[in-house]
N, C-alpha and C. Protein backbone atom coordinates (compact mmCIF):
# COMPACT_ATOMS: atom_id res chain seq x y z
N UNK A 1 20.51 3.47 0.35
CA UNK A 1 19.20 3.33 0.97
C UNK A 1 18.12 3.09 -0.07
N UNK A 2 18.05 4.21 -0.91
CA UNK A 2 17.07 3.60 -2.28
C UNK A 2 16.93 1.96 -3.29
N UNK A 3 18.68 1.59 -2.94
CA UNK A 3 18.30 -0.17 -3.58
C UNK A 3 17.25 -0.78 -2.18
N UNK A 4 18.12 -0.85 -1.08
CA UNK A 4 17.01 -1.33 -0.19
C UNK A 4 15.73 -1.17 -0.35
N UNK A 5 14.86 0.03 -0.51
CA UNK A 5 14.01 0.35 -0.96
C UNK A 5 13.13 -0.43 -1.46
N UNK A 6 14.01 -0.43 -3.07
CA UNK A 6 13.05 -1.06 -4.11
C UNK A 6 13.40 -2.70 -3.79
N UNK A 7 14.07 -3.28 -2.82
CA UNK A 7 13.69 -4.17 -2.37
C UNK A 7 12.76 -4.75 -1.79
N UNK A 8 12.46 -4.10 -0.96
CA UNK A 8 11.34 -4.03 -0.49
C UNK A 8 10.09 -4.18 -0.78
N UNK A 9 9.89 -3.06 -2.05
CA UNK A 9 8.91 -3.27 -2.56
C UNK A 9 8.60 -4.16 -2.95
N UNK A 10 9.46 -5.23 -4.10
CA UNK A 10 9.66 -6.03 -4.82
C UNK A 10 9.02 -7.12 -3.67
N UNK A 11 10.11 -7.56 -2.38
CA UNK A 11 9.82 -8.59 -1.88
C UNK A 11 8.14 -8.57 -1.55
N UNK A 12 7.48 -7.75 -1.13
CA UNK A 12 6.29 -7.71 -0.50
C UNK A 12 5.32 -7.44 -1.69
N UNK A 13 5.74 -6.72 -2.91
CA UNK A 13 4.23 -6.64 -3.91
C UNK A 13 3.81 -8.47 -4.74
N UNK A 14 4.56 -9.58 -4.43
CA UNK A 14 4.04 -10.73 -4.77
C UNK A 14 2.81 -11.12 -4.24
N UNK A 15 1.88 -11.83 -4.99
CA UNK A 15 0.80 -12.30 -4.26
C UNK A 15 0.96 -13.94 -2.99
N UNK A 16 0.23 -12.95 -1.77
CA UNK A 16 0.35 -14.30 -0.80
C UNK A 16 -0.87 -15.46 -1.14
N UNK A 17 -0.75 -16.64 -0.11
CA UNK A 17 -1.51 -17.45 -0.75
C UNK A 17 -2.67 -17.09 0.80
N UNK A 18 -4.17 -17.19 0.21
CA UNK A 18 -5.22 -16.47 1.22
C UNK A 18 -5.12 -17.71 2.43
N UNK A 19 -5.48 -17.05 3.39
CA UNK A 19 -5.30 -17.77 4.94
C UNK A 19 -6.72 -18.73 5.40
N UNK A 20 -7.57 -18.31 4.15
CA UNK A 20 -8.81 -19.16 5.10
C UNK A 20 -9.82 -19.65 3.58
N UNK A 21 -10.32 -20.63 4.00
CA UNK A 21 -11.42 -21.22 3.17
C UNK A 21 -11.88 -19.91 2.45
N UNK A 22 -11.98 -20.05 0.83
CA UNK A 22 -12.26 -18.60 0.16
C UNK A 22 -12.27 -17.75 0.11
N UNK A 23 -11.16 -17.09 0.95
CA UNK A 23 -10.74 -15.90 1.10
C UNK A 23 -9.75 -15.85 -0.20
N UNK A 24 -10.02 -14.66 -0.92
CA UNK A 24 -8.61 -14.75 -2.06
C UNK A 24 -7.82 -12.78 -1.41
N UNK A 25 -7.07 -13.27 -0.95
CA UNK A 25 -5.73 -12.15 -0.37
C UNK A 25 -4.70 -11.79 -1.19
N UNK A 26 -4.30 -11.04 -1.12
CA UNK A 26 -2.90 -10.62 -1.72
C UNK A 26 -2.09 -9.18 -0.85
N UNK A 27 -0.57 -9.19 -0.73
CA UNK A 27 -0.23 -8.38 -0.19
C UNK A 27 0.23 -7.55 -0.82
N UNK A 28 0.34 -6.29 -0.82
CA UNK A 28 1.20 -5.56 -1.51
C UNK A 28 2.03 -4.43 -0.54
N UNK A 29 2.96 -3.71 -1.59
CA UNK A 29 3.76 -2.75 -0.33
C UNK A 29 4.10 -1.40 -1.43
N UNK A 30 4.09 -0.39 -1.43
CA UNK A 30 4.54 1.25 -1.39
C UNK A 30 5.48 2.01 -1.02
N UNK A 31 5.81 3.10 -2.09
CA UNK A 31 6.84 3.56 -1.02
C UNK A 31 6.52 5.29 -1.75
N UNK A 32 5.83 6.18 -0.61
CA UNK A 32 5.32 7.63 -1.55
C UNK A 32 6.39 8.26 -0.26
N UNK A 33 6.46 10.09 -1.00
CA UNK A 33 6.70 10.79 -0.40
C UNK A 33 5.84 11.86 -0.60
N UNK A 34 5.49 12.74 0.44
CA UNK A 34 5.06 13.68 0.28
C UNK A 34 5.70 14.71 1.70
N UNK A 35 4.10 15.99 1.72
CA UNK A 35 4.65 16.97 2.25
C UNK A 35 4.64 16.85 4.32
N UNK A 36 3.89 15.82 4.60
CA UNK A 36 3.64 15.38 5.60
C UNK A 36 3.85 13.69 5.66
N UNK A 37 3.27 13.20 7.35
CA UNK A 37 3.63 11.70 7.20
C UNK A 37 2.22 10.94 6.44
N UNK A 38 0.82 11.82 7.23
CA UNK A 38 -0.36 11.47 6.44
C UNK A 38 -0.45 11.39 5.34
N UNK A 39 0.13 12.73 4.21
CA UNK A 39 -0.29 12.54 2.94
C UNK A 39 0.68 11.50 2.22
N UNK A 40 1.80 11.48 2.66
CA UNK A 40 2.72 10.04 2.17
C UNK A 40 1.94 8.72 2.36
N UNK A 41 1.53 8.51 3.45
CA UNK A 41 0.57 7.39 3.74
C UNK A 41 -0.70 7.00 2.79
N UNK A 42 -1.17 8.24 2.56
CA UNK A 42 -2.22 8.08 1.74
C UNK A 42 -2.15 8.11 -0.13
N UNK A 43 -1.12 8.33 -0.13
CA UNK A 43 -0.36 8.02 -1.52
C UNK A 43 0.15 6.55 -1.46
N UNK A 44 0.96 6.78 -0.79
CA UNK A 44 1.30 4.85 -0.73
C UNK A 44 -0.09 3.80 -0.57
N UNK A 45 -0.84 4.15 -0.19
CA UNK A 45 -2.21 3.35 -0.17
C UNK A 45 -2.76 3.29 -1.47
N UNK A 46 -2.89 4.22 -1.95
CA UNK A 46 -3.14 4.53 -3.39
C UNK A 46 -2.52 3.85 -4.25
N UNK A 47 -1.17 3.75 -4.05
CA UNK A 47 -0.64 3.12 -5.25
C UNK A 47 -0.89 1.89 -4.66
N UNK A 48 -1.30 0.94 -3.57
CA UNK A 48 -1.23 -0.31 -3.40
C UNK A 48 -2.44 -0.28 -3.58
N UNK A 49 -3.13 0.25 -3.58
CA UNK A 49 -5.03 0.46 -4.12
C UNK A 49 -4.49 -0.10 -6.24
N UNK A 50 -4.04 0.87 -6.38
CA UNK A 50 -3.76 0.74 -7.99
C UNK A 50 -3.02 -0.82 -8.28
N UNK A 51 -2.33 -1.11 -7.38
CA UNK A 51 -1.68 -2.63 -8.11
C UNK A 51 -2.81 -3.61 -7.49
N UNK A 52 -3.63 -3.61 -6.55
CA UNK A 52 -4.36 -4.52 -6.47
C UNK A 52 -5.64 -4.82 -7.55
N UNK A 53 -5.95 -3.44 -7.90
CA UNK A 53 -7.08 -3.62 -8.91
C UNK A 53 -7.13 -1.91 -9.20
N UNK A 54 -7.01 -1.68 -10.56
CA UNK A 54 -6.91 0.14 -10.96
C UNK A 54 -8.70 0.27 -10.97
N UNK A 55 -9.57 -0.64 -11.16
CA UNK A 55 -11.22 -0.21 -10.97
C UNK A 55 -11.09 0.05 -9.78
N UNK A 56 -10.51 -0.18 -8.58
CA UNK A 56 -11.02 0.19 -7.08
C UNK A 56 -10.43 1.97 -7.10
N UNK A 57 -9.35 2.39 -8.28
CA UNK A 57 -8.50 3.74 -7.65
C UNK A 57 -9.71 4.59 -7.52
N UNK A 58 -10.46 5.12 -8.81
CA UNK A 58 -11.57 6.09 -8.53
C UNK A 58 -12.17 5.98 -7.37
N UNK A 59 -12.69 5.07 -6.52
CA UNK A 59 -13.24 5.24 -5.49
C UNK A 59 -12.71 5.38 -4.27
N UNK A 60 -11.12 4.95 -4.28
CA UNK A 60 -10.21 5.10 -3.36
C UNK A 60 -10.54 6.59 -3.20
N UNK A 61 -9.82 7.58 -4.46
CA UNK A 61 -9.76 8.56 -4.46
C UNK A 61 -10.67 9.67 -4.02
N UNK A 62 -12.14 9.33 -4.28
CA UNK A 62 -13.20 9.69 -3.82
C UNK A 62 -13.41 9.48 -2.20
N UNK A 63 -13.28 8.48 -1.79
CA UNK A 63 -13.72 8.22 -0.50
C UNK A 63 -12.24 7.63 0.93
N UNK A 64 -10.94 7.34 -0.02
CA UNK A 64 -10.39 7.07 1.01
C UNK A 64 -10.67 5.81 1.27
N UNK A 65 -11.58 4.48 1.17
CA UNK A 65 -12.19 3.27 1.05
C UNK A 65 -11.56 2.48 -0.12
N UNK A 66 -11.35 1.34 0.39
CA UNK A 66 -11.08 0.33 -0.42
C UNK A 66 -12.30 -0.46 -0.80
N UNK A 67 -13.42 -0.10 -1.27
CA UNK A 67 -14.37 -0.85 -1.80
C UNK A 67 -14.56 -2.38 -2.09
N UNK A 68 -15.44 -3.63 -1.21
CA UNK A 68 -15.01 -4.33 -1.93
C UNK A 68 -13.76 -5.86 -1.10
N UNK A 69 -13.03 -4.95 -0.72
CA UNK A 69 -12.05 -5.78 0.27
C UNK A 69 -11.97 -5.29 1.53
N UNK A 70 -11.46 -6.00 2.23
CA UNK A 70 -11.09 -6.07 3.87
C UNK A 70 -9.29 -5.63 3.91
N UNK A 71 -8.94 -4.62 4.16
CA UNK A 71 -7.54 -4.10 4.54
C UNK A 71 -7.05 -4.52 6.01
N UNK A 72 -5.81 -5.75 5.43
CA UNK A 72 -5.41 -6.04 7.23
C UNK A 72 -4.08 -5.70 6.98
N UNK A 73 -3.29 -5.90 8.32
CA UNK A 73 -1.67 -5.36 8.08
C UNK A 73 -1.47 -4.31 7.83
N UNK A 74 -2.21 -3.39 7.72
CA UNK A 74 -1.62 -1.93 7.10
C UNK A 74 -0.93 -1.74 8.20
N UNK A 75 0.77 -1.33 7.18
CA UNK A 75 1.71 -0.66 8.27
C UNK A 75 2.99 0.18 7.80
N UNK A 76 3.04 0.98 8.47
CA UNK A 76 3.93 2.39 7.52
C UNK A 76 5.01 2.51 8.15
N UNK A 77 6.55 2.60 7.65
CA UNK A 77 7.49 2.71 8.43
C UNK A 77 8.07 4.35 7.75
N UNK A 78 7.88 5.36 8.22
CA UNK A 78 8.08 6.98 7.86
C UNK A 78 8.94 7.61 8.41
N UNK A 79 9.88 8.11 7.55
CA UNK A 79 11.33 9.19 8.06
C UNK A 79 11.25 10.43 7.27
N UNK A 80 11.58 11.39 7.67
CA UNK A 80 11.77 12.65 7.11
C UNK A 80 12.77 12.61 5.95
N UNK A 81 12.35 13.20 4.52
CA UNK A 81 13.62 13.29 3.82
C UNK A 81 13.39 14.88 3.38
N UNK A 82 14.73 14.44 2.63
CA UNK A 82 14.81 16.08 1.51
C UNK A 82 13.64 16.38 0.63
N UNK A 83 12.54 15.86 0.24
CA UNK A 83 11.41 16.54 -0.24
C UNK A 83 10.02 16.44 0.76
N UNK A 84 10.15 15.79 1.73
CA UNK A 84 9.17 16.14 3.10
C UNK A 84 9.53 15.11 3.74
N UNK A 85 8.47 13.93 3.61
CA UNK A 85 8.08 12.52 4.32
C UNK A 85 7.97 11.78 3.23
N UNK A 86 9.15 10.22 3.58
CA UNK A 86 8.84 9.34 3.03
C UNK A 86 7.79 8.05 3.74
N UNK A 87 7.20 7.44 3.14
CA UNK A 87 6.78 5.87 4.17
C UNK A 87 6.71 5.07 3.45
N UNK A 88 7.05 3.90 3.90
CA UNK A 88 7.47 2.46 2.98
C UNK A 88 5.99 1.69 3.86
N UNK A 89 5.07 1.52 2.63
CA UNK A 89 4.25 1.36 3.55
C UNK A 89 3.62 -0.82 3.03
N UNK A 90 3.06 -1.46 3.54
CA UNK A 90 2.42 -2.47 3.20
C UNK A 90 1.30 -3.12 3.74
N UNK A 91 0.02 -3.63 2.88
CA UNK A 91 -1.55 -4.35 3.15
C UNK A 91 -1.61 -5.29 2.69
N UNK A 92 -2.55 -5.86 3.39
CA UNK A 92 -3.15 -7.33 2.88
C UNK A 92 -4.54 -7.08 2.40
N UNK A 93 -4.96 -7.42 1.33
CA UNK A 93 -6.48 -7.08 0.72
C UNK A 93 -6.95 -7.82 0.40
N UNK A 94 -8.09 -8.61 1.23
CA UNK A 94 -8.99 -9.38 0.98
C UNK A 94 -10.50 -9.45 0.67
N UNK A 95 -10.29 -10.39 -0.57
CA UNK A 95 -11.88 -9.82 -0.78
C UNK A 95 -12.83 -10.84 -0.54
């Protein structure tokens, strides 16, 4: 289950090409665990906050906001494991 995984990630953290006249997009994808399904979610955001641009993390962190860009697609697929909740999660961030 873990190669799948980091498949995953792999396939989806490439940059897409943006959908509209000057829009510049990119998708990325996560995969956190934590002690619930929320706080997994919000770790995996984080780290797709961090590969899109590490100046946006501080404010992520502060506010939960992606400063800056438009978040579409967010979508979390979450199962229970042996250290709480995992979610394989992936966004589109446009700025």
């Amino acid at each position: 289950m873990r190669i799948a995984t980091g498949i995953f990630i792999l396939a989806v953290a490439v940059a897409l090409p943006a959908s509209g006249a000057g829009a510049a997009c990119v998708t990325k994808g996560a995969v956190a665990t934590s002690g619930t399904a929320a706080s997994a979610k919000w770790f995996a955001m984080e780290t797709m906050v961090q590969a899109v641009d590490w100046g946006l993390w501080p404010g992520y962190v502060a506010t939960s906001k992606v400063a800056g860009y438009k978040v579409t697609g967010e979508h979390y697929k979450c199962h229970p494991d042996a250290g709480g909740v995992t979610c394989q999660a992936q966004a589109t961030f446009c700025k």
